[in-house]
N, C-alpha and C. Protein backbone atom coordinates (compact mmCIF):
# COMPACT_ATOMS: atom_id res chain seq x y z
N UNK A 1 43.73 -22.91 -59.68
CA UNK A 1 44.76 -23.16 -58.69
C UNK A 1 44.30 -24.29 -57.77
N UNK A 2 45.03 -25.05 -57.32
CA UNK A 2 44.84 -26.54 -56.85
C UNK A 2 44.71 -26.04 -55.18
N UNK A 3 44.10 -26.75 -54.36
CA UNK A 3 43.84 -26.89 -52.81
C UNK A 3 44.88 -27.30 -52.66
N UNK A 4 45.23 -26.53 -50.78
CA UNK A 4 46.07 -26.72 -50.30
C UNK A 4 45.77 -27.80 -49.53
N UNK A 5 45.65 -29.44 -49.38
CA UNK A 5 45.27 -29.87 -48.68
C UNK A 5 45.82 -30.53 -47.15
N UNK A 6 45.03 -30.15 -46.17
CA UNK A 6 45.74 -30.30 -44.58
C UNK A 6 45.17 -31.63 -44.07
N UNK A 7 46.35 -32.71 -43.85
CA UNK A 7 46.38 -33.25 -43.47
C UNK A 7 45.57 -33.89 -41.81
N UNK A 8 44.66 -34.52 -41.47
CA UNK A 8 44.30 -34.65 -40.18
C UNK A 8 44.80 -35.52 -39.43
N UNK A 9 45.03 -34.72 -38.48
CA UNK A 9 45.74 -35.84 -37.88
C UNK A 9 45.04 -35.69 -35.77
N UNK A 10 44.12 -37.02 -35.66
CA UNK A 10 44.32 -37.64 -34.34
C UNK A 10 44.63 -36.73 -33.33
N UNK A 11 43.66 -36.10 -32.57
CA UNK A 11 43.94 -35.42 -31.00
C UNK A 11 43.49 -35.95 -29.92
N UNK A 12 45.29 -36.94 -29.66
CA UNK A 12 45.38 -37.96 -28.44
C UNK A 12 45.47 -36.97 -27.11
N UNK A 13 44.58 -36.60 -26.15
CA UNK A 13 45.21 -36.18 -24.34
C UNK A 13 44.68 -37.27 -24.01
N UNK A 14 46.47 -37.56 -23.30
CA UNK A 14 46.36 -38.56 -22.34
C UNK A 14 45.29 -38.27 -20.97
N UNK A 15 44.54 -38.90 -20.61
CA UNK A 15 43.72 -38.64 -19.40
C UNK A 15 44.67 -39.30 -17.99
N UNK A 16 45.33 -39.90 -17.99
CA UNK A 16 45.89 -40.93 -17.05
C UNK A 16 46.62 -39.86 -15.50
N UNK A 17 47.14 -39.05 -15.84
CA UNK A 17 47.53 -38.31 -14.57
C UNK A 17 46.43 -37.40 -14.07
N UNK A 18 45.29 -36.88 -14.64
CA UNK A 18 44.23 -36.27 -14.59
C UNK A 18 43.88 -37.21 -13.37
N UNK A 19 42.77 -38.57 -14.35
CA UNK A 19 42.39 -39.75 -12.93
C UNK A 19 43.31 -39.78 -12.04
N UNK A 20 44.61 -39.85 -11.94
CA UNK A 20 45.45 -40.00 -10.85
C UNK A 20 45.32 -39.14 -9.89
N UNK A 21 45.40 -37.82 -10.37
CA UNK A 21 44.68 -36.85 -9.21
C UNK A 21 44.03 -36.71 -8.65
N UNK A 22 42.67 -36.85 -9.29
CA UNK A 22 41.13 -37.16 -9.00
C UNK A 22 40.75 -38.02 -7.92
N UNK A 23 41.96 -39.25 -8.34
CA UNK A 23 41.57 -40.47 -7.09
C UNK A 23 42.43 -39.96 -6.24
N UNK A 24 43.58 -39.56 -5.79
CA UNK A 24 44.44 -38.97 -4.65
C UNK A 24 43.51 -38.15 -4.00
N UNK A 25 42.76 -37.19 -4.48
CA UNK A 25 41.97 -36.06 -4.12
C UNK A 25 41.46 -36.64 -3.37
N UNK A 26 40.20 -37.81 -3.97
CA UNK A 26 38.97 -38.41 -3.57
C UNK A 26 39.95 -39.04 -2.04
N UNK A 27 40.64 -39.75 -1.90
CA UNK A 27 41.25 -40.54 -1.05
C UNK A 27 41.75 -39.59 0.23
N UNK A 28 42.24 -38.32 -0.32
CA UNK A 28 42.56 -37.62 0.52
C UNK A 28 41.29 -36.99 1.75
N UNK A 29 40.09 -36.73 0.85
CA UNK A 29 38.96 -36.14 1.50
C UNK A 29 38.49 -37.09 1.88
N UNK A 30 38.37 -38.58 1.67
CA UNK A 30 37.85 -39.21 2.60
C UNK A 30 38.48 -39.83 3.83
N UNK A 31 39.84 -39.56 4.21
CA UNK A 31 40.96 -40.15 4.71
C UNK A 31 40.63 -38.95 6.08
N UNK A 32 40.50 -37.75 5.58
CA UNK A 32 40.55 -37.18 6.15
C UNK A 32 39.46 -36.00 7.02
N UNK A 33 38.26 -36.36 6.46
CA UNK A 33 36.85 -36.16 7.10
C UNK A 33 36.65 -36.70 7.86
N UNK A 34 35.61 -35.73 8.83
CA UNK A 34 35.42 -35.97 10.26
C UNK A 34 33.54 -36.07 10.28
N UNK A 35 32.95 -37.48 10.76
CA UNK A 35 31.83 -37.70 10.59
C UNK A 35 31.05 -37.02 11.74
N UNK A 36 30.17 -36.19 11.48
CA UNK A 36 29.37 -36.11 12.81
C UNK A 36 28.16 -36.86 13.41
N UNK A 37 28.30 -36.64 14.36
CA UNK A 37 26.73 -38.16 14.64
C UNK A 37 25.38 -36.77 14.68
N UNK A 38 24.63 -37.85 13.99
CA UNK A 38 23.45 -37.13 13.84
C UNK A 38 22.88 -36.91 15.22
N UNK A 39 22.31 -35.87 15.56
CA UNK A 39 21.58 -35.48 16.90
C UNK A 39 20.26 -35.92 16.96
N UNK A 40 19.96 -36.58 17.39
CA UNK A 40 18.07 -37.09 17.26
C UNK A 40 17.74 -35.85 17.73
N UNK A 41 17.69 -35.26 18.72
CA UNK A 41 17.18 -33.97 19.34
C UNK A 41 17.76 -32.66 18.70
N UNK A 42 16.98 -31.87 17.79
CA UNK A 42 17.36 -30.76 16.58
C UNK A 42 17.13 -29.50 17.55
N UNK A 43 18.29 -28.92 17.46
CA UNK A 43 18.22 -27.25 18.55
C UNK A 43 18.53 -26.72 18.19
N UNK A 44 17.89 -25.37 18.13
CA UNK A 44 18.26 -24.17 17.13
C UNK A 44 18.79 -23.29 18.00
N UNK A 45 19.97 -22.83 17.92
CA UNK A 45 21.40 -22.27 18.49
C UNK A 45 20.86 -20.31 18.61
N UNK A 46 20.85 -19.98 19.58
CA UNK A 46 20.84 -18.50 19.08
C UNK A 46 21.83 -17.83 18.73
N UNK A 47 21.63 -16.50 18.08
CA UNK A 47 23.37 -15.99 17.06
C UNK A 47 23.88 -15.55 18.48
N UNK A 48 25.12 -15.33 18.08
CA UNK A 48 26.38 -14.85 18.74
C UNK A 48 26.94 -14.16 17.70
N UNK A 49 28.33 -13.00 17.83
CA UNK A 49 29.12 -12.44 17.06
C UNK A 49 30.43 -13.44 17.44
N UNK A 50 29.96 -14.00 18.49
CA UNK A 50 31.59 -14.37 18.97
C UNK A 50 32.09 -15.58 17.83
N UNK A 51 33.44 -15.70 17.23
CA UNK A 51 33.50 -16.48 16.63
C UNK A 51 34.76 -17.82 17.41
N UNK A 52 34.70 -17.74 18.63
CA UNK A 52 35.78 -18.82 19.71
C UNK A 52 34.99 -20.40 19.04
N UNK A 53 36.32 -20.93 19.10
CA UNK A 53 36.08 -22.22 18.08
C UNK A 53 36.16 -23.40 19.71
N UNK A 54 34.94 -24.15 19.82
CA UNK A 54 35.12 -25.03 20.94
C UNK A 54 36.41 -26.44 20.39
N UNK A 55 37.11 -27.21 21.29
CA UNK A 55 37.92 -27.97 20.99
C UNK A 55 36.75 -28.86 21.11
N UNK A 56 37.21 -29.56 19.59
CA UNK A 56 36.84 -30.97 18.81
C UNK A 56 37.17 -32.37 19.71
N UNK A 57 37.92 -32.21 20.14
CA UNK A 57 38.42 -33.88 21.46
C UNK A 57 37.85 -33.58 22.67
N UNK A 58 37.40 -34.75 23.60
CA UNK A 58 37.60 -35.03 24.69
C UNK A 58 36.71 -33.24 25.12
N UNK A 59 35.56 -33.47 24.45
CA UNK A 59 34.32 -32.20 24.89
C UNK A 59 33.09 -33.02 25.53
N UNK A 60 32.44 -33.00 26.27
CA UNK A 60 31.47 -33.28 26.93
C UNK A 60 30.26 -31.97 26.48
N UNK A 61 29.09 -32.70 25.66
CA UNK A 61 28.33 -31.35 25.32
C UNK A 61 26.66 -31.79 25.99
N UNK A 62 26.46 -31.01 26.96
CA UNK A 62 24.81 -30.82 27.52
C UNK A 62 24.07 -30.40 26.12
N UNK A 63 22.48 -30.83 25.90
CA UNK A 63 22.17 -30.10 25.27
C UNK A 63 20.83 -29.96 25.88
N UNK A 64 20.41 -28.95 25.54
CA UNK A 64 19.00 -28.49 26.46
C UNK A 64 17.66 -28.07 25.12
N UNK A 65 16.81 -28.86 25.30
CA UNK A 65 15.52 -28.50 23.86
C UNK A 65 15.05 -27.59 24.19
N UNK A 66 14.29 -26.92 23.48
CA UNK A 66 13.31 -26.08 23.51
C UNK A 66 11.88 -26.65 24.46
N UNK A 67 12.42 -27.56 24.89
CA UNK A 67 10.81 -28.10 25.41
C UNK A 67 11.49 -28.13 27.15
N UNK A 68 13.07 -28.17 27.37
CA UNK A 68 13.61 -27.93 28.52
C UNK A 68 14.23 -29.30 29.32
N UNK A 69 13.91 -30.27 27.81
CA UNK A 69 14.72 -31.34 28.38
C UNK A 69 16.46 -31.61 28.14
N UNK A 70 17.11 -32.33 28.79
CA UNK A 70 18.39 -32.03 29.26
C UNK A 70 18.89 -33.37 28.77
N UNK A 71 19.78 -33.75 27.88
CA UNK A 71 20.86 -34.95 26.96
C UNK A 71 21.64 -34.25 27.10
N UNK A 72 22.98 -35.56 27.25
CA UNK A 72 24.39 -35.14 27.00
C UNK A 72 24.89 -35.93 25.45
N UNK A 73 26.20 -35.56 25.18
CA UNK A 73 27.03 -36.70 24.37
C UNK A 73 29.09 -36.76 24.69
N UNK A 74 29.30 -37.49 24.55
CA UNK A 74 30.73 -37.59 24.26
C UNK A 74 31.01 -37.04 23.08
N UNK A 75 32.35 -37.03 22.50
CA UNK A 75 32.79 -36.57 21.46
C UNK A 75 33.15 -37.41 20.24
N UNK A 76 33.51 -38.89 21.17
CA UNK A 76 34.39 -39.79 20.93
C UNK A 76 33.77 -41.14 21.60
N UNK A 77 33.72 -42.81 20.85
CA UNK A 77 33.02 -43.89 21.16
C UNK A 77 33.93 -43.81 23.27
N UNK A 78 35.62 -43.53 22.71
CA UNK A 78 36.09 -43.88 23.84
C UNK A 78 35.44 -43.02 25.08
N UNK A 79 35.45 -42.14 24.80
CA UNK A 79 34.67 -41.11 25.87
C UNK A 79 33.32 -42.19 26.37
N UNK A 80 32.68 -42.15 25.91
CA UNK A 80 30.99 -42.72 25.98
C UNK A 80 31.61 -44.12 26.92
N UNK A 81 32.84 -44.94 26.82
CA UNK A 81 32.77 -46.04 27.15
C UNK A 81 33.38 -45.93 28.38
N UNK A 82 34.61 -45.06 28.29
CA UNK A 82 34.84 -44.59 29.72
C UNK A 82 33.77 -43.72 30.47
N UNK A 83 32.78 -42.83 30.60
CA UNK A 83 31.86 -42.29 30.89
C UNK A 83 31.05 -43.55 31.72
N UNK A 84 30.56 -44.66 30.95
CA UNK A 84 29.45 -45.79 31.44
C UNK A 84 30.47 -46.57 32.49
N UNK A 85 31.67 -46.86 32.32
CA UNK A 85 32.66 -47.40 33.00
C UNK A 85 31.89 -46.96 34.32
N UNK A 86 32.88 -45.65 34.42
CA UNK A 86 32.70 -44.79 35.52
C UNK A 86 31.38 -45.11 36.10
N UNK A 87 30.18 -44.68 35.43
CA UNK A 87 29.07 -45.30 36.24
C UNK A 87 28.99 -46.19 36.62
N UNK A 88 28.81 -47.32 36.07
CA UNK A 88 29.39 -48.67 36.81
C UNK A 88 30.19 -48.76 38.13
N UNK A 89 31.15 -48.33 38.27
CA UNK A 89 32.27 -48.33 39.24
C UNK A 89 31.91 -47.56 40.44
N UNK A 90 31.20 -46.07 40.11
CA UNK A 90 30.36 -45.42 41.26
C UNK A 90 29.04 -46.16 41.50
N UNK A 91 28.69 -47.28 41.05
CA UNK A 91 27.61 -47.80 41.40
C UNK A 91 26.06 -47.13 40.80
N UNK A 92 25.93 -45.83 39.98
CA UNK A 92 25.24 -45.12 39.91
C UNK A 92 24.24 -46.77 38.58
N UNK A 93 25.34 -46.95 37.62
CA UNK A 93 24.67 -47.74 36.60
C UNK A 93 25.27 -49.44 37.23
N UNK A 94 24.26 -50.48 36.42
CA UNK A 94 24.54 -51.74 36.67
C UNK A 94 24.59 -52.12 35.30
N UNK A 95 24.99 -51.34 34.26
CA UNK A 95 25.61 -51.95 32.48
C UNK A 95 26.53 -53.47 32.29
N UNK A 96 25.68 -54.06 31.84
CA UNK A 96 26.71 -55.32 31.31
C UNK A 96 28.02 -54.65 30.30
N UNK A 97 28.50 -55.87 29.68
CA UNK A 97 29.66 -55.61 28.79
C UNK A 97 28.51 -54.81 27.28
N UNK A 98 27.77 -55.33 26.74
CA UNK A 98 27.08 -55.70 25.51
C UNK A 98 26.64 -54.28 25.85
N UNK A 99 25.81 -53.62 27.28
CA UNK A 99 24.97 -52.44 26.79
C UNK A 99 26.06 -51.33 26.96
N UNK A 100 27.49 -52.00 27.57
CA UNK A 100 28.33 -50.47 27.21
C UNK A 100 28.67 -50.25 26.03
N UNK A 101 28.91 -51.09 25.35
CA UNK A 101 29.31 -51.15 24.16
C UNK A 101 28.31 -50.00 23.22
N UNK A 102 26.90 -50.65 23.66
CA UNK A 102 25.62 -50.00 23.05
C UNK A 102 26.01 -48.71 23.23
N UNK A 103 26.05 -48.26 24.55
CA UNK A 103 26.12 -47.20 25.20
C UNK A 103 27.46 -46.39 24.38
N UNK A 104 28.19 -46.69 24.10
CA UNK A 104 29.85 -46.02 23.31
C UNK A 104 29.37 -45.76 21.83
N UNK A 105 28.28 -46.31 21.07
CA UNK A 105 28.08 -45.57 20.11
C UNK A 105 26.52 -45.19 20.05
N UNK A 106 25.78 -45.02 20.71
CA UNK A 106 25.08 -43.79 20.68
C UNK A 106 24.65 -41.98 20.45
N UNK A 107 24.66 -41.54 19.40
CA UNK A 107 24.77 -40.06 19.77
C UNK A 107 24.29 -39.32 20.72
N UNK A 108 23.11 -39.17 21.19
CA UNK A 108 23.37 -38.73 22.38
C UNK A 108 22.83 -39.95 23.54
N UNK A 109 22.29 -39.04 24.76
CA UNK A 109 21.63 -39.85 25.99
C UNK A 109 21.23 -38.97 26.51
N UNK A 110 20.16 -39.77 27.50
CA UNK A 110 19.32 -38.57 28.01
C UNK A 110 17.73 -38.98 28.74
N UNK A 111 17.71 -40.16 29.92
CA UNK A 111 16.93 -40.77 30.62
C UNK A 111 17.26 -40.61 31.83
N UNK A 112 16.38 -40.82 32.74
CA UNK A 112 16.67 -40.82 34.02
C UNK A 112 17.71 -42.30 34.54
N UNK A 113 18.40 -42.14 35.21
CA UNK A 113 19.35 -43.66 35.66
C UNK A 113 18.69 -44.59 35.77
N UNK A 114 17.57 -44.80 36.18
CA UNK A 114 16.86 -46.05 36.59
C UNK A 114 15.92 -46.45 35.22
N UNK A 115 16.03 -45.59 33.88
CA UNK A 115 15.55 -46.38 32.61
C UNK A 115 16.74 -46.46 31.51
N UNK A 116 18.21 -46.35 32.09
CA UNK A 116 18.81 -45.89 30.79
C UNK A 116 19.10 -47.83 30.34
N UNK A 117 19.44 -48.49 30.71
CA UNK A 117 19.21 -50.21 30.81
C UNK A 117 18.07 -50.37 30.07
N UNK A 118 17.14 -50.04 30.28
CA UNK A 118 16.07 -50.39 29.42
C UNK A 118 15.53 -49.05 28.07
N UNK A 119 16.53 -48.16 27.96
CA UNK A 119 16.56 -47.37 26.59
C UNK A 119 17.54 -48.45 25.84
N UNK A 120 18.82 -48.49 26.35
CA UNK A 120 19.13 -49.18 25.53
C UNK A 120 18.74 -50.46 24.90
N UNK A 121 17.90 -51.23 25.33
CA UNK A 121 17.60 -52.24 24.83
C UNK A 121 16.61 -52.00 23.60
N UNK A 122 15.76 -50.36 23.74
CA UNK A 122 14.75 -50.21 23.21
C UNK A 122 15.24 -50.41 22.03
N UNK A 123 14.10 -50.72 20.63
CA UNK A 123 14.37 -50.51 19.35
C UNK A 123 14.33 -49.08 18.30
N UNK A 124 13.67 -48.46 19.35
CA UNK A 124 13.87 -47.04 18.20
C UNK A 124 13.89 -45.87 19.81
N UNK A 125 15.53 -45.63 19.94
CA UNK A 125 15.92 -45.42 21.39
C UNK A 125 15.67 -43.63 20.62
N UNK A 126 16.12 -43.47 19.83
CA UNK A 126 16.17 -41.22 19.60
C UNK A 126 14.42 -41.07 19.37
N UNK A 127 13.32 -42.32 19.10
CA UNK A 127 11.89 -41.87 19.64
C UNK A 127 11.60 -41.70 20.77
N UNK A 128 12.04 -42.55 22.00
CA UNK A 128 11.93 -42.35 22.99
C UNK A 128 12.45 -40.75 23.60
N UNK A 129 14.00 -40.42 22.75
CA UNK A 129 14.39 -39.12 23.56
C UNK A 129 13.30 -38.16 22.69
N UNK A 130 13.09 -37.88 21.82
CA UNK A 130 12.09 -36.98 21.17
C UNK A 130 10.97 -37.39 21.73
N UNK A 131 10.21 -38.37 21.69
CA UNK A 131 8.63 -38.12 22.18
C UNK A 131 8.11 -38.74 23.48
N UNK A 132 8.73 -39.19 24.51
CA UNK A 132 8.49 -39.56 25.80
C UNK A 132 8.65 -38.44 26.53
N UNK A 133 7.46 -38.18 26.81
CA UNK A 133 7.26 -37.13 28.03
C UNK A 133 8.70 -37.46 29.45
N UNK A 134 8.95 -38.57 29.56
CA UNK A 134 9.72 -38.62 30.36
C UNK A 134 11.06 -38.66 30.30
N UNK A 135 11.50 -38.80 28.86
CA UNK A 135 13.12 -38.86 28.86
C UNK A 135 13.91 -37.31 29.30
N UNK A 136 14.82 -37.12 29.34
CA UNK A 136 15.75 -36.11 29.84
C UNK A 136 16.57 -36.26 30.88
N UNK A 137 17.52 -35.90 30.91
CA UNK A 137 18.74 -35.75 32.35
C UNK A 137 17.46 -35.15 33.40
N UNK A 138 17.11 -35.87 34.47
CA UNK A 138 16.63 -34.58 35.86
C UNK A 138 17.79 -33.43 36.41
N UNK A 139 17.60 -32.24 36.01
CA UNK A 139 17.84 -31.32 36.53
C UNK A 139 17.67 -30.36 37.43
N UNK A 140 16.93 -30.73 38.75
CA UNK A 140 15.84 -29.56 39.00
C UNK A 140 16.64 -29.92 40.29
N UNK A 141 15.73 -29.12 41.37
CA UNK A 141 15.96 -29.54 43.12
C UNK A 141 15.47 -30.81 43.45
N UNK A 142 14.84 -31.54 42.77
CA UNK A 142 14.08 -32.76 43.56
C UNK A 142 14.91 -33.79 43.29
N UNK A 143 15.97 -33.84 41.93
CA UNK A 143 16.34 -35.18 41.18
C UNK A 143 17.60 -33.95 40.69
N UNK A 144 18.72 -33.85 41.01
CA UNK A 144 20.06 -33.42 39.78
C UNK A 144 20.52 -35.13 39.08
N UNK A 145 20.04 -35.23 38.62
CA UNK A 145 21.18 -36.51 37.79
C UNK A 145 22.32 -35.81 36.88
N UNK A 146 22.56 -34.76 36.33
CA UNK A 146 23.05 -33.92 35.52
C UNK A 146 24.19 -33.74 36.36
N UNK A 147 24.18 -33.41 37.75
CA UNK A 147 25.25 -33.39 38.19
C UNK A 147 26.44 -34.51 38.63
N UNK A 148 25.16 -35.21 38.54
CA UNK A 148 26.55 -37.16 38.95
C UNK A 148 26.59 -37.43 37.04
N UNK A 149 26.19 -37.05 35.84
CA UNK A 149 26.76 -37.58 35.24
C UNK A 149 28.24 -36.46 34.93
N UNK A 150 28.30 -35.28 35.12
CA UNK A 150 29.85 -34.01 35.03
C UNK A 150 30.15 -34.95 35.82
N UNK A 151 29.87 -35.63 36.91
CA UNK A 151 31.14 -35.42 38.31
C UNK A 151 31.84 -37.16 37.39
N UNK A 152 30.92 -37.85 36.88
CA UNK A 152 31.29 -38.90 36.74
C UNK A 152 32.63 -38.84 35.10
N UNK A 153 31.97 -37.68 34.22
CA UNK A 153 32.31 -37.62 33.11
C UNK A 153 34.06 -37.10 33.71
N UNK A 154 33.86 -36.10 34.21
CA UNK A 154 35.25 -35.16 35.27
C UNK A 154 35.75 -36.96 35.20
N UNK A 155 35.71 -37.30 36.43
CA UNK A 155 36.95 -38.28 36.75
C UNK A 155 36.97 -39.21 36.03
N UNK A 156 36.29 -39.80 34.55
CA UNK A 156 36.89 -40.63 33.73
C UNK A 156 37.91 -40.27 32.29
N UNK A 157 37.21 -38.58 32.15
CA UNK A 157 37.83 -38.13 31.33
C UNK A 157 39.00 -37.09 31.50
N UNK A 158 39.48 -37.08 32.84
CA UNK A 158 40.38 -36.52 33.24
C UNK A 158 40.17 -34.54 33.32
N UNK A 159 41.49 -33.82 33.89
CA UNK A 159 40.98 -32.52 34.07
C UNK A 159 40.99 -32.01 32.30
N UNK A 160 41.58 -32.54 31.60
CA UNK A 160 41.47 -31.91 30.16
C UNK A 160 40.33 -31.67 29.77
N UNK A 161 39.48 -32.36 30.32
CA UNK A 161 37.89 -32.44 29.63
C UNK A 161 37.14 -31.15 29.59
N UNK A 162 36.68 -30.75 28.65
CA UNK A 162 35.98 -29.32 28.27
C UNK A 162 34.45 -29.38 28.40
N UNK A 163 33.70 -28.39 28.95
CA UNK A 163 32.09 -28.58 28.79
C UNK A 163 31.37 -27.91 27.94
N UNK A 164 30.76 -28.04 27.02
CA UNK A 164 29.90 -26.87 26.34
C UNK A 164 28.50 -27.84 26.55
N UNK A 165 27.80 -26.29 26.63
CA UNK A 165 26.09 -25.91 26.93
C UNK A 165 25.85 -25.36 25.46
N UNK A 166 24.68 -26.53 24.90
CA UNK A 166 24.07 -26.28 23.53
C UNK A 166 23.01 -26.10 23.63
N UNK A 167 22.05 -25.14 24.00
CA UNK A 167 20.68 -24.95 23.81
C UNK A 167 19.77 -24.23 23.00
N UNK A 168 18.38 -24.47 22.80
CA UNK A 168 18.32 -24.27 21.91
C UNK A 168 17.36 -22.88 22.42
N UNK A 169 17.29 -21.88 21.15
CA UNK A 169 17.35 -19.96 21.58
C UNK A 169 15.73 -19.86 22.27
N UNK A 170 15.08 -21.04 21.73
CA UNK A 170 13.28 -20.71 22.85
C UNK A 170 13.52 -21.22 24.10
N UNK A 171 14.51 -21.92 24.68
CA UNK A 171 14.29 -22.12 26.34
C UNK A 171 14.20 -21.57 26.95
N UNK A 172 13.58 -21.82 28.28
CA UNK A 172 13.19 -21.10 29.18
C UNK A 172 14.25 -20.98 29.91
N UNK A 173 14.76 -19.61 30.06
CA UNK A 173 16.00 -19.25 31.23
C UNK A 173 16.06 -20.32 32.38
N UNK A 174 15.07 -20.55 33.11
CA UNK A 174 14.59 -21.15 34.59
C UNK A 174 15.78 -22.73 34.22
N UNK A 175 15.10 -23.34 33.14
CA UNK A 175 15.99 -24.55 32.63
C UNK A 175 17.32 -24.36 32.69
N UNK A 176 17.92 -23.17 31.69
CA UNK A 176 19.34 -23.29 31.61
C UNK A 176 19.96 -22.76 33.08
N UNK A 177 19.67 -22.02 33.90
CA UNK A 177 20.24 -21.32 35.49
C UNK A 177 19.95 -22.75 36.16
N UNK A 178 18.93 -23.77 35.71
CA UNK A 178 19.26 -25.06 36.73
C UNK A 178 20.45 -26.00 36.46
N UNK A 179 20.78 -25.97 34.62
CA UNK A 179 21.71 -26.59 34.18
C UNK A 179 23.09 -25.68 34.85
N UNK A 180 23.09 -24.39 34.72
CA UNK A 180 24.70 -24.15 35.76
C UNK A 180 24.72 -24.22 36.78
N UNK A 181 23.40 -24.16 37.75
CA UNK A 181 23.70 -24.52 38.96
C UNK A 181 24.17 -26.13 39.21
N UNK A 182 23.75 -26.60 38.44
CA UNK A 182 24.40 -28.42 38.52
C UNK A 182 25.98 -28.05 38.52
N UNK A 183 25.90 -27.38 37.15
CA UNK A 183 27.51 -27.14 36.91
C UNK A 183 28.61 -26.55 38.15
N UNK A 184 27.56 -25.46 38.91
CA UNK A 184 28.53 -25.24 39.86
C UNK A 184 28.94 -25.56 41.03
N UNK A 185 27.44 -26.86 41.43
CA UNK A 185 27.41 -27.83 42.39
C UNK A 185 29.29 -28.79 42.07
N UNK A 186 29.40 -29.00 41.16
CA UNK A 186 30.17 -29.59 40.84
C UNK A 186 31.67 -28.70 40.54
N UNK A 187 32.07 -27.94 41.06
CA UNK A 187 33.00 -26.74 41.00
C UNK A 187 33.33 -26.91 39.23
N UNK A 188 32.41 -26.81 38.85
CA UNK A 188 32.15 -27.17 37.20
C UNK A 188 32.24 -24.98 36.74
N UNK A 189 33.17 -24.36 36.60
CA UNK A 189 32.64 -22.76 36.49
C UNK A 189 32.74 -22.49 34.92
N UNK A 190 33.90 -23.28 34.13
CA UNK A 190 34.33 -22.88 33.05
C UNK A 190 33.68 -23.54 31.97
N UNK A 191 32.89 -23.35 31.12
CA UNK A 191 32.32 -23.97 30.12
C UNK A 191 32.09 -23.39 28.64
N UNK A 192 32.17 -23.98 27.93
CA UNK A 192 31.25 -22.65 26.75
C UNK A 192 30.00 -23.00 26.54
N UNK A 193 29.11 -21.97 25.76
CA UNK A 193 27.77 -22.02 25.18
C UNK A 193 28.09 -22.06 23.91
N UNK A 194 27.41 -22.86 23.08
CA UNK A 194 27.54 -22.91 21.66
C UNK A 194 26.03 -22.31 20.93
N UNK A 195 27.14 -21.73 19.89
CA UNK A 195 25.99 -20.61 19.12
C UNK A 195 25.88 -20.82 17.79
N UNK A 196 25.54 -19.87 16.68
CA UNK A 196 25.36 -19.68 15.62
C UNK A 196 25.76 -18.17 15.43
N UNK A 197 26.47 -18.17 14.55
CA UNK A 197 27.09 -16.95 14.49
C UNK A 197 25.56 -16.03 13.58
N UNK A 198 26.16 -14.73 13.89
CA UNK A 198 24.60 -13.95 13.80
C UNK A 198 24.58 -13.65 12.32
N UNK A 199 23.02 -13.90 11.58
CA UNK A 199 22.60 -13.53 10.27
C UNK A 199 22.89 -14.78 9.32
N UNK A 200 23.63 -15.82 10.03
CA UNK A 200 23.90 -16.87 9.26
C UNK A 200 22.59 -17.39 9.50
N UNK A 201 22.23 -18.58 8.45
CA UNK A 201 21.33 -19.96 8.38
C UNK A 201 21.23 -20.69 9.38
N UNK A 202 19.75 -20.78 10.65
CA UNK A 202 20.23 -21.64 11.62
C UNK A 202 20.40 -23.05 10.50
């Protein structure tokens, strides 16, 4: 008895709406991601259960190291540029055009007023905030600078402006009770603390 023989025939899938997706996708996630600026200063958050989500715009965030030094950041270049404005205008800073600019994309800051002119010029400015014994916001009774930069951040960024306190879980209490007393020098009462939710990965 003779073979039945089957014909072969060619298995064309079109790929073409597949890639089409693929690149919409790709376009979509990059269209729509939100970059964070790297923190030169790394702080490990203690847990919380609470899961309150801080607002993403127009946040002003302190952050306090484990070693008890005190940086801020904007959220946003415009923030940072209105922020240096403001200094300028209260007389606190004497910033040209060129170091505000500097100053608007920086991630954080965090010198005393009378070296932040010459951080910025520096060439490797997040060594200086990590390993200079002297960088940090003054916070204490002798020097608040912490409090003229809220009062300054308040009237450039209007009353919308939100505060969160990021510190990191080894500080010394003494540090953070000087950082709210700045805050409340400044009828500053409402703020959040930012955490790590508990049992997660710092």
């Amino acid at each position: 008895m003779g073979r039945f023989k089957i014909t072969k025939q060619d298995t064309f899938i079109d790929m073409t709406p597949m890639s089409d997706v693929m690149v919409l996708l790709l376009t979509f996630f990059m269209l729509t991601a939100t970059f964070v600026k790297e923190e030169p200063v790394k702080v490990n958050t203690p847990g919380s259960v609470s899961e309150i989500k801080i607002p993403s715009t127009n946040l002003l965030t302190i952050f306090v190291s484990k070693e008890g030094k005190v940086f801020m950041n904007m959220d946003s270049p415009q923030g940072m540029t209105a922020l240096a404005n403001q200094m300028n205008t209260s007389g606190k800073l004497t910033l040209n055009a060129k170091e505000v600019q500097e100053f608007a994309q920086v991630p954080m800051f965090g010198t005393p007023l009378n070296t932040v002119s010459g951080w910025l010029g520096a060439s490797d400015r997040n060594g200086i905030l990590t390993k200079d014994p002297s960088a940090g916001i003054p916070c204490d009774s002798v020097s608040d600078e912490l409090r003229v930069w809220v009062e300054a951040a308040r009237e450039a960024c209007g009353e919308k402006m939100r505060i969160a306190i990021k510190a990191d879980k080894s500080t010394s209490y003494k540090v953070i009770k000087n950082v709210m007393k700045s805050l409340r020098d400044v009828d500053e009462n409402r703020y959040n603390l930012i955490t790590s939710l508990a049992g997660a990965d710092q």
